[in-house]
Protein backbone atom coordinates (compact mmCIF):
# COMPACT_ATOMS: atom_id res chain seq x y z
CA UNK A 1 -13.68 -157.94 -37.31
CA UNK A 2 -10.13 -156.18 -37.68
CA UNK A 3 -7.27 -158.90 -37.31
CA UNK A 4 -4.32 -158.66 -35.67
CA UNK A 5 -2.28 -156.97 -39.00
CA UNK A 6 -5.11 -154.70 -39.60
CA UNK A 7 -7.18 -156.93 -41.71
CA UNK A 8 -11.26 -157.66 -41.74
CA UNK A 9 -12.49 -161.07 -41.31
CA UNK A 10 -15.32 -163.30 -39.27
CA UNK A 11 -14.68 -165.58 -36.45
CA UNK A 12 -15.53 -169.06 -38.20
CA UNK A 13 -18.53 -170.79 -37.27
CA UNK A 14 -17.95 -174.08 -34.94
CA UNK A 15 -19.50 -176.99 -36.55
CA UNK A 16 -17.68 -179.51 -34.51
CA UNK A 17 -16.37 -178.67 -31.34
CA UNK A 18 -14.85 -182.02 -30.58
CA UNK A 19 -13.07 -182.72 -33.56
CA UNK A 20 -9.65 -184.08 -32.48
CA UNK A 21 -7.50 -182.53 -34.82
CA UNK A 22 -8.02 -179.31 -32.99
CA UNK A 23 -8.21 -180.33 -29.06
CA UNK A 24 -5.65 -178.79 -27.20
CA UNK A 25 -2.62 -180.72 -27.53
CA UNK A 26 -3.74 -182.69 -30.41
CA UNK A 27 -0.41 -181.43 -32.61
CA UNK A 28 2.22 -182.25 -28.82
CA UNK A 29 5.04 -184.66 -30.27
CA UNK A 30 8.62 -185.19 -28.81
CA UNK A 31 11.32 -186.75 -28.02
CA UNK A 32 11.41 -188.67 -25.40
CA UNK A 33 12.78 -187.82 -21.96
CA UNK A 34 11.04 -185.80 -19.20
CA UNK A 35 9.83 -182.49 -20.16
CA UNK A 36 11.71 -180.30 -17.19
CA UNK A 37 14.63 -181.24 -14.77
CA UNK A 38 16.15 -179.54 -12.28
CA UNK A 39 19.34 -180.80 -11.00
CA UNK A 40 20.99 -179.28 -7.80
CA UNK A 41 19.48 -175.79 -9.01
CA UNK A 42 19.44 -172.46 -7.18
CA UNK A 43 17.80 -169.83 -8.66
CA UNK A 44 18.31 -165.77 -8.31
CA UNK A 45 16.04 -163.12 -8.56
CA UNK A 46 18.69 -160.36 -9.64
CA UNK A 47 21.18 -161.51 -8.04
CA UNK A 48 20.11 -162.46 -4.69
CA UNK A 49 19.36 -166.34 -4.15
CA UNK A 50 15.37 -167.15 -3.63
CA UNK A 51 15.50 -170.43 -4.15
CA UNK A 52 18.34 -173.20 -3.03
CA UNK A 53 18.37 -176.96 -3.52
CA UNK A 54 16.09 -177.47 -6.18
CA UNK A 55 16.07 -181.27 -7.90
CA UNK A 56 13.26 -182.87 -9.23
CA UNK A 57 11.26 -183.97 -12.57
CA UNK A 58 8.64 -183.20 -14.26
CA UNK A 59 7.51 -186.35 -16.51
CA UNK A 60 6.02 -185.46 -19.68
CA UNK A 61 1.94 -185.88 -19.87
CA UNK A 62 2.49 -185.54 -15.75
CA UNK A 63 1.62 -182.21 -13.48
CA UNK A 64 3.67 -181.12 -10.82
CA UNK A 65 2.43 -179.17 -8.20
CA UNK A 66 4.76 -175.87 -6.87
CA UNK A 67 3.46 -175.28 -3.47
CA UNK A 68 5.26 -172.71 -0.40
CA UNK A 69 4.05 -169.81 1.46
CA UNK A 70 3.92 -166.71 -0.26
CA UNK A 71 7.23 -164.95 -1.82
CA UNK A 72 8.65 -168.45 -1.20
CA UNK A 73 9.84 -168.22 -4.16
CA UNK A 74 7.05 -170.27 -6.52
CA UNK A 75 6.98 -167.92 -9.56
CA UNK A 76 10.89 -167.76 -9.84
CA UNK A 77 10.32 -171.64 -10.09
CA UNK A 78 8.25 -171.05 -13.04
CA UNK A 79 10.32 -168.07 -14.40
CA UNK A 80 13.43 -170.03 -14.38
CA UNK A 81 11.39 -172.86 -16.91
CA UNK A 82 11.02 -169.94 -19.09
CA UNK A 83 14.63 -169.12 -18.89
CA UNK A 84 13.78 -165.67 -17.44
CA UNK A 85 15.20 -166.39 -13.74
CA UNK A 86 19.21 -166.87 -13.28
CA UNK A 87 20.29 -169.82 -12.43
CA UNK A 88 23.26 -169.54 -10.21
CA UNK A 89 23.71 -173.26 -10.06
CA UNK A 90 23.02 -176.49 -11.06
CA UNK A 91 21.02 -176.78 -14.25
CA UNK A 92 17.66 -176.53 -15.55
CA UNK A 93 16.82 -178.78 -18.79
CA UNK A 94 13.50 -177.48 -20.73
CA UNK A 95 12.61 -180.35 -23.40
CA UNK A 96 15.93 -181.36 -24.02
CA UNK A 97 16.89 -178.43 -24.33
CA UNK A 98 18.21 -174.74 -22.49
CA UNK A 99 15.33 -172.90 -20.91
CA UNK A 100 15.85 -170.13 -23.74
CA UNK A 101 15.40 -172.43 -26.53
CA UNK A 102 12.55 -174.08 -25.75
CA UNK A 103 10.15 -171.22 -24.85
CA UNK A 104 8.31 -171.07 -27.90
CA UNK A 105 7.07 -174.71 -27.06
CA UNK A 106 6.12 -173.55 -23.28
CA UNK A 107 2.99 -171.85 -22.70
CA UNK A 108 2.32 -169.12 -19.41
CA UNK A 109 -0.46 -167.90 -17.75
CA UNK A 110 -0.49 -165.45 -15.08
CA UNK A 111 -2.47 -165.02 -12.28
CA UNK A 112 -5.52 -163.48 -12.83
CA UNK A 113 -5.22 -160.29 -11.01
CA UNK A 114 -2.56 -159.04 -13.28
CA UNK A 115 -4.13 -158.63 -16.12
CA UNK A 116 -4.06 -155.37 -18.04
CA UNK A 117 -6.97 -154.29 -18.13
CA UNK A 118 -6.55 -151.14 -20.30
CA UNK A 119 -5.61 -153.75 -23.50
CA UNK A 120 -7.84 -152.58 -26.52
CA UNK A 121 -7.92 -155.67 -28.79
CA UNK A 122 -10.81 -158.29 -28.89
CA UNK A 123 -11.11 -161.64 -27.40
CA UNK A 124 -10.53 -163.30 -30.48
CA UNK A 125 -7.07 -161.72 -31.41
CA UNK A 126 -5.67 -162.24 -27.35
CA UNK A 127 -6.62 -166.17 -28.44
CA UNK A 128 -4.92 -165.47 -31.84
CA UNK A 129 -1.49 -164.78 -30.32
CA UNK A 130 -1.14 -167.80 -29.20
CA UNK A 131 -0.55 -168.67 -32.77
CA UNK A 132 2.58 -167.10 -33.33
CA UNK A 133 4.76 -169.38 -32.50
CA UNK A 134 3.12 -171.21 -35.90
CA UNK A 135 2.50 -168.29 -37.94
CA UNK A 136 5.35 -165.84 -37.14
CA UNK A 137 4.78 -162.49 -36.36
CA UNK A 138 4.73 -160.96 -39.66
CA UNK A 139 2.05 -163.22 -41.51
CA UNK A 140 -1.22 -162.64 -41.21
CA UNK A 141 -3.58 -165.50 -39.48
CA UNK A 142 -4.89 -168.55 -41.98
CA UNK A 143 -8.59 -169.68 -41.79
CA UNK A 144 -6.89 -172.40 -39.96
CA UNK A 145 -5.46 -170.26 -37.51
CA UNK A 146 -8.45 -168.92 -36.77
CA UNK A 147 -10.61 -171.78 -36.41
CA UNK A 148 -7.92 -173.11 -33.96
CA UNK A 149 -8.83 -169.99 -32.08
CA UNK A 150 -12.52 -170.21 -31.92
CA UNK A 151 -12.70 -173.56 -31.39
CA UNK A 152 -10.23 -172.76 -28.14
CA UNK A 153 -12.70 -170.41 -27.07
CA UNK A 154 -15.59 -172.55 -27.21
CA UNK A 155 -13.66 -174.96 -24.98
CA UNK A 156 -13.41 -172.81 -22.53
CA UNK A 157 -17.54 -171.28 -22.71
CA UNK A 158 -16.43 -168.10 -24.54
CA UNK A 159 -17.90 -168.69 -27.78
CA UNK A 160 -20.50 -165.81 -27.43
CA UNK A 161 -17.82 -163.05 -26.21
CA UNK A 162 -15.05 -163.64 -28.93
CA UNK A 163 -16.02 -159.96 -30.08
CA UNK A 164 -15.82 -158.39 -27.12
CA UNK A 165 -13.13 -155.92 -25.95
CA UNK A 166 -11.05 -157.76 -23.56
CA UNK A 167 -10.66 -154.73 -21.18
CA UNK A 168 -14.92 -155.46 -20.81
CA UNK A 169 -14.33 -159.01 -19.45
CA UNK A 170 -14.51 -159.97 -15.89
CA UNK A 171 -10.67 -161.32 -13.84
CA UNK A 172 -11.84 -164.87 -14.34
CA UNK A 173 -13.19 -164.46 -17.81
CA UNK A 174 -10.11 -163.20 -18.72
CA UNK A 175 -8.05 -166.13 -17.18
CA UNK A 176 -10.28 -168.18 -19.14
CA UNK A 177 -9.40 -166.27 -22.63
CA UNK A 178 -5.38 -166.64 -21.55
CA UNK A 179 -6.27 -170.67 -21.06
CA UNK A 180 -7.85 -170.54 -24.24
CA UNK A 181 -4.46 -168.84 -25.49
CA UNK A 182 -2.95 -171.35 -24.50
CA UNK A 183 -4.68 -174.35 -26.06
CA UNK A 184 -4.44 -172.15 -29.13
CA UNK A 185 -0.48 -172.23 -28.58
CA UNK A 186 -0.78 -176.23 -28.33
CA UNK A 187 2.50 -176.12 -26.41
CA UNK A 188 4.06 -179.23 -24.92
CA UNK A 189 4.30 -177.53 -21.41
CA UNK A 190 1.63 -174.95 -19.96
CA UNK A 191 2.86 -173.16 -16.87
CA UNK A 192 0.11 -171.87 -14.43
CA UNK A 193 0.92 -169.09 -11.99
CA UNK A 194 -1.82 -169.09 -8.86
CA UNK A 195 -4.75 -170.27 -11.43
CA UNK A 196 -7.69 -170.15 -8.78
CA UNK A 197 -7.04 -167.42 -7.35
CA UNK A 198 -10.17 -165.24 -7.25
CA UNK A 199 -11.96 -167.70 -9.88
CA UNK A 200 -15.23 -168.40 -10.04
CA UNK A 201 -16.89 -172.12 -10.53
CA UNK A 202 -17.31 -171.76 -14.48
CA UNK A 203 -13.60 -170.91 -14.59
CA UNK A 204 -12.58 -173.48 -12.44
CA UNK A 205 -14.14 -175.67 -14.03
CA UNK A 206 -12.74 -174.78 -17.79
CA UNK A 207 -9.32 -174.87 -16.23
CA UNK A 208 -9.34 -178.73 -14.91
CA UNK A 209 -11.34 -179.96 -17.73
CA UNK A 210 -8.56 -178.30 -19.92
CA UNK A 211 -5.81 -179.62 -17.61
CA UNK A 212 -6.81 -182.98 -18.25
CA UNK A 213 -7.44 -182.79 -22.08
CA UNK A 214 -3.79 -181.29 -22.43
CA UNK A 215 -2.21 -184.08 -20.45
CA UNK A 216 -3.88 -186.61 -22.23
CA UNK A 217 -2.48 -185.37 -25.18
CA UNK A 218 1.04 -185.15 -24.17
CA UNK A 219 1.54 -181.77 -22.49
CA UNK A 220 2.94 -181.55 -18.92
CA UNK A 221 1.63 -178.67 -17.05
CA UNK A 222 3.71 -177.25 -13.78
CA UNK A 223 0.87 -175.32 -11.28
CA UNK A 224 2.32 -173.00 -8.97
CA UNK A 225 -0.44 -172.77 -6.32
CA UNK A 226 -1.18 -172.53 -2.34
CA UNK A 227 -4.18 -174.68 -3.27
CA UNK A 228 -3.40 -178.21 -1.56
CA UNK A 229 -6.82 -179.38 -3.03
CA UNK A 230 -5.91 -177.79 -6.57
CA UNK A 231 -2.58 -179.99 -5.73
CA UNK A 232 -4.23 -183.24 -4.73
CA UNK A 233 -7.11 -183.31 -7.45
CA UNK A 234 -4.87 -182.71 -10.99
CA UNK A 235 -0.65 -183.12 -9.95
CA UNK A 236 1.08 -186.13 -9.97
CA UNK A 237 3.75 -184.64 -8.09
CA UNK A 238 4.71 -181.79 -5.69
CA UNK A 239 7.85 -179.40 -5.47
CA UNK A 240 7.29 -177.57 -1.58
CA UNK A 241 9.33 -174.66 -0.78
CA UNK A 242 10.32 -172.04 1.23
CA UNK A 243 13.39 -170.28 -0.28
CA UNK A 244 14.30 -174.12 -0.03
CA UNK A 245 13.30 -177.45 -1.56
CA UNK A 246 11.50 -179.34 1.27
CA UNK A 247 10.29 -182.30 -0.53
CA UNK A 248 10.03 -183.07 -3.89
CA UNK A 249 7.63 -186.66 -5.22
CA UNK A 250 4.31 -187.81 -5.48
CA UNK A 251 1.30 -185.34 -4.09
CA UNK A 252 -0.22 -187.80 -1.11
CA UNK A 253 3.86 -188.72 0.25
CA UNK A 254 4.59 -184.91 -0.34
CA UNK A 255 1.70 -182.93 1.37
CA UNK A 256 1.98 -184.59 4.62
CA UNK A 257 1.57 -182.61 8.23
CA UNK A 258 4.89 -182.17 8.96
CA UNK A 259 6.25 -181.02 6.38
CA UNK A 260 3.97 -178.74 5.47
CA UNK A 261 4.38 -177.56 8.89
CA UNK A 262 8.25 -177.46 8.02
CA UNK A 263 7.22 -174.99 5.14
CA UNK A 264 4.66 -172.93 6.65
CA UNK A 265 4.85 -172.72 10.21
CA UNK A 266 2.23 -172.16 11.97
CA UNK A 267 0.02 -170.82 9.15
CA UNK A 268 -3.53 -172.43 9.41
CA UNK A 269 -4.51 -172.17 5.91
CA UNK A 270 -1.89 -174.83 4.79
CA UNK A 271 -2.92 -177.78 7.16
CA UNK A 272 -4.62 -180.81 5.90
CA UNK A 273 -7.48 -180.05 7.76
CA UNK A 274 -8.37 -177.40 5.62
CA UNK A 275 -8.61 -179.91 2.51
CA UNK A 276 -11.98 -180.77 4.17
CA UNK A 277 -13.38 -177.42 3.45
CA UNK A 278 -12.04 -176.79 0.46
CA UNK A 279 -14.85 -175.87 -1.95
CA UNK A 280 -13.43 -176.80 -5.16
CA UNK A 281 -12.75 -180.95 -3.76
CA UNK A 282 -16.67 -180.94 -3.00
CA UNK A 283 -17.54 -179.16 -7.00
CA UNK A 284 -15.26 -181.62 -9.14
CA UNK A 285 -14.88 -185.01 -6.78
């Protein structure tokens, strides 16, 4: 196979899957102190205000929920972690640290209709890149490297396709090659934009599995999502919006009637009745 600098080499055999050294997050360490706070924040998109009011924490080894109606201003939430969103006011705290500075220890994932699908590298080398932020973008990938890779794939049930162009791979299988990206990355916070949307079962299922392994390990994960059963079965916590902070705390105190009612109106889809429905509570319960 052609590497990412133009080299040859052979995705490594997997002779343990489960060895901890490599599970994602095995490598998180940090000081202590919560992993993202926003104190009195609002947040521009140029330079129009989307989102007022924001204060809240997300815990490390916790996940936090970012729930609103759509263009309520969720993905500026998670833009803003990233340091690519103004912040007008307040402050926003990444690690420790400026939103800026601590990118190369947060790890994204974007919905997965926006994928490009016209991207001519394999599998493997979209896993590889999430390597960089170890390797550099000069040197070429280690053995070690790319073991981290394949065994990132296999977590996710992409052993068989780490070949494969990834313009050939389904929406969901390609979500599931970004997630395995991002355990490649072994960041200490994994930001998910919409990660159900359009995803089948096998997906859905690499993606909590994964959630849970991460956390474990150390890494806090921030889900923006209009998926109150995505919400109540891996989050701690929920931030709900609309171009305002409604409520920020723990899921079951958050995601009440009335105030999702204050965030959604009279939109159907967001009422706890439709938790009873919801297929992915009956797959993973």
């Amino acid at each position: 196979m052609r590497g990412l600098s133009g080299d040859t080499y052979n995705v490594p055999k997997i002779v343990n899957i489960t060895d901890a050294s490599d599970q994602p997050g095995a490598s998180i360490a940090g000081a202590a102190g919560p992993a993202v706070l926003f104190e009195r924040v609002t947040i521009a998109a140029g330079r129009t205000p989307v989102l007022t009011n924001v204060h809240g924490t997300v815990e490390t080894g916790h996940a936090v929920a970012i729930i609103g109606p759509r263009h309520g201003g969720k993905s500026v939430l998670l833009q803003s972690i990233l340091g690519l969103a103004p912040v007008i006011k307040g402050s926003v705290t990444v690690l420790g640290q400026p939103p800026g500075q601590a990118r190369r220890q947060v790890a994204y994932i974007p919905p997965a209709d926006s994928f490009d699908s016209k991207t001519r590298v394999t599998v493997i080398q979209v896993v590889l890149m999430g390597r960089y932020r170890w390797i550099g973008w000069v040197r070429r990938p280690t053995l070690a490297d790319r073991t981290v890779a394949a065994r990132a794939l296999a977590r996710v049930g992409l052993a068989d396709r780490s070949r494969d162009r990834f313009e050939t791979l389904s929406g969901t299988q390609r979500q599931r090659v970004m997630l395995a990206r991002a355990i490649a990355q072994q960041p200490r916070i994994l930001l998910l934009d919409e990660p159900l949307t359009e995803v089948d079962v096998p997906s859905q299922a690499a993606l909590l599995a994964t959630l849970a392994t991460m956390r474990s390990a150390g890494a806090s994960v921030v889900i923006s999502t209009d998926d109150l059963a995505l919400a109540h079965l891996a989050c701690d916590d929920v931030f709900l919006f609309n171009h305002r902070q409604i409520a920020f705390g723990p899921t079951a105190a958050v995601l009440t009637q009335h105030a999702l009612d204050t965030a959604f109106g009279d939109s159907t889809d967001s009422t706890l009745e439709s938790l009873r429905d919801a297929t992915i509570m009956t797959q993973y319960r």
